[in-house]
Protein backbone atom coordinates (compact mmCIF):
# COMPACT_ATOMS: atom_id res chain seq x y z
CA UNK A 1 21.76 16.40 -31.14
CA UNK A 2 19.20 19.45 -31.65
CA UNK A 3 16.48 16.74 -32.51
CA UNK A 4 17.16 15.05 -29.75
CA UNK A 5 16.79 17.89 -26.89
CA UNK A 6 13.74 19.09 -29.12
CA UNK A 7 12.53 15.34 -29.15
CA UNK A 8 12.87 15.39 -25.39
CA UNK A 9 11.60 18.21 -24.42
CA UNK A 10 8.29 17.69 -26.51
CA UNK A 11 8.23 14.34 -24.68
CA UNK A 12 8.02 16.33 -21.15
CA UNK A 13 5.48 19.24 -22.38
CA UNK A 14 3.04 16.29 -23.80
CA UNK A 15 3.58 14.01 -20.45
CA UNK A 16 0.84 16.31 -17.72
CA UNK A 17 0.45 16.06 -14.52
CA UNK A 18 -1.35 17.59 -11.43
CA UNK A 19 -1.57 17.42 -8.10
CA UNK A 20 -4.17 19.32 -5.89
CA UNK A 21 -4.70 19.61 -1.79
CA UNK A 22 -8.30 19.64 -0.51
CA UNK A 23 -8.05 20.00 2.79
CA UNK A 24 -6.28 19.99 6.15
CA UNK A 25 -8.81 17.85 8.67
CA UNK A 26 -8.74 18.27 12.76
CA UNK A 27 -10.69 14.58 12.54
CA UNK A 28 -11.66 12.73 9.21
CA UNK A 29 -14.28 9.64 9.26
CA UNK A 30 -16.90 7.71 7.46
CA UNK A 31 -17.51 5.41 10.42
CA UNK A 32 -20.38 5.93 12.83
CA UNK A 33 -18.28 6.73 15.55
CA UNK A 34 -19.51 7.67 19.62
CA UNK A 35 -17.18 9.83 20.99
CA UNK A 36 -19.09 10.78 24.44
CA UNK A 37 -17.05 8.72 26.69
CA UNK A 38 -13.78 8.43 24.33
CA UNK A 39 -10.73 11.24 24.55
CA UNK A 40 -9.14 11.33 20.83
CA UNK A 41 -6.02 13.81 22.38
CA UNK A 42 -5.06 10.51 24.59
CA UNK A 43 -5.56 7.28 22.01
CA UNK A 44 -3.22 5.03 21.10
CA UNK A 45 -2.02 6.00 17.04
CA UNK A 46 -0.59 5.01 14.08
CA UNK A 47 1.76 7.90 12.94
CA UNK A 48 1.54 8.78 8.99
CA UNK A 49 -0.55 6.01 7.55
CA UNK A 50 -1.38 6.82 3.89
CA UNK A 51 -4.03 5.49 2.32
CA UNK A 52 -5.24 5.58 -1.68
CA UNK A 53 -8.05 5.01 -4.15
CA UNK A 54 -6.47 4.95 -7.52
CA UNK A 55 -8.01 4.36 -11.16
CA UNK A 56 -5.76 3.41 -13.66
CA UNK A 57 -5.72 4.87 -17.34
CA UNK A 58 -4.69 2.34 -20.39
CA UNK A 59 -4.10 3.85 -23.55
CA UNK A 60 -7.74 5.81 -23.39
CA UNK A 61 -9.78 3.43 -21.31
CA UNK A 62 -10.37 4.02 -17.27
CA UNK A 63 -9.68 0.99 -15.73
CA UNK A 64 -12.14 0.28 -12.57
CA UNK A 65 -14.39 2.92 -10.99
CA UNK A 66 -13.58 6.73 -10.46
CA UNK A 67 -11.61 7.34 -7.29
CA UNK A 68 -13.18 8.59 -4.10
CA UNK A 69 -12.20 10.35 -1.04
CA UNK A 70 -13.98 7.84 1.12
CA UNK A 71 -12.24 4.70 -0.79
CA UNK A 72 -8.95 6.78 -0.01
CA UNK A 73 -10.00 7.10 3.93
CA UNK A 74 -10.99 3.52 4.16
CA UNK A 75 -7.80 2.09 2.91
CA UNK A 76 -6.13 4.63 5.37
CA UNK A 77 -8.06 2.83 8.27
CA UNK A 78 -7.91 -0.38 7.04
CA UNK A 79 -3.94 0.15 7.06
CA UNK A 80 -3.48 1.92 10.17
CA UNK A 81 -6.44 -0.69 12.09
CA UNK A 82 -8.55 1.98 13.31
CA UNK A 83 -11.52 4.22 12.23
CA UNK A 84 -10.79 7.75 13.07
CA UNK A 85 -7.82 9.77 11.18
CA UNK A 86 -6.82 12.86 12.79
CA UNK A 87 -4.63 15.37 11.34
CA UNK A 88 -4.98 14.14 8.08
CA UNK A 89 -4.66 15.92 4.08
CA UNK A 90 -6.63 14.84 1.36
CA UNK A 91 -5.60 15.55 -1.89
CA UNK A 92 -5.73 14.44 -5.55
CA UNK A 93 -3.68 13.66 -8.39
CA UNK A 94 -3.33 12.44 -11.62
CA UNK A 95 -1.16 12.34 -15.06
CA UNK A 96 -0.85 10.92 -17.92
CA UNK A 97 1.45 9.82 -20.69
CA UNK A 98 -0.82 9.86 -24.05
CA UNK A 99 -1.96 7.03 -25.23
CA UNK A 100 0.32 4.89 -23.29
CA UNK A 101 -0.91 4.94 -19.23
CA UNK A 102 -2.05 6.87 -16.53
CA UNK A 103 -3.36 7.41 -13.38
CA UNK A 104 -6.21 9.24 -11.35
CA UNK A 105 -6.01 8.74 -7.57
CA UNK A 106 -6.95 10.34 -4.23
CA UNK A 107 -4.74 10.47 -1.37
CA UNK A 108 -5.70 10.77 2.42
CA UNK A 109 -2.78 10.97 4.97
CA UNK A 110 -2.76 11.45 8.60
CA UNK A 111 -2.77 9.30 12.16
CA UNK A 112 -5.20 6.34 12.74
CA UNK A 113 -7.28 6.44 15.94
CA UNK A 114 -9.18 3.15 16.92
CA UNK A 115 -12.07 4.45 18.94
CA UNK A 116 -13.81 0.74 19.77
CA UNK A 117 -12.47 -2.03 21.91
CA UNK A 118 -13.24 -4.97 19.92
């Protein structure tokens, strides 16, 4: 039984993680975006849309390009149909189970403004 727990517990010290917060944004775009005769306090948005750009880890070998903030914020938009987040949190995290998988990803999440009339 003393294996076991030892087992186990080795298990969790070798299996990392991390998670880090970048930033708390007012507004958060890569779009070209005219705001002269638009009035972000009174737009229509999409509450708490998340969006990701994640890289995936197979036994040693990254799997697609490196992860971005600005693939992160244009999944966000893409999800919430808009191009302007406000009140949005970037952050980053990753882990990592050796030799088996893991992941490196950033996160954006906020509320989607759509600024153009289309």
């Amino acid at each position: 039984m003393k294996k076991l727990i030892c087992i186990f517990l080795l298990g969790l010290v070798v299996c990392a993680g991390c998670s880090v917060r970048h930033g708390d944004f007012t507004v958060l775009s890569n779009k070209l975006i005219r705001m002269s005769d638009f009035e972000v306090a009174k737009a229509d948005r999409a509450k708490g849309i998340e969006g990701e750009d994640v890289q995936h880890i197979i036994f040693l070998f990254p799997v697609g390009s490196a992860p971005t903030l600005e693939g992160a914020l244009d999944d966000a938009l893409e999800r919430g149909g808009g191009d302007l987040m406000t009140d949005a949190v970037a952050s980053t995290y990753w882990f990592w189970i050796p030799y088996i998988y893991g992941q490196a990803a950033w996160k954006v999440k906020g509320d989607v403004v759509k600024t153009r009339m289309k």
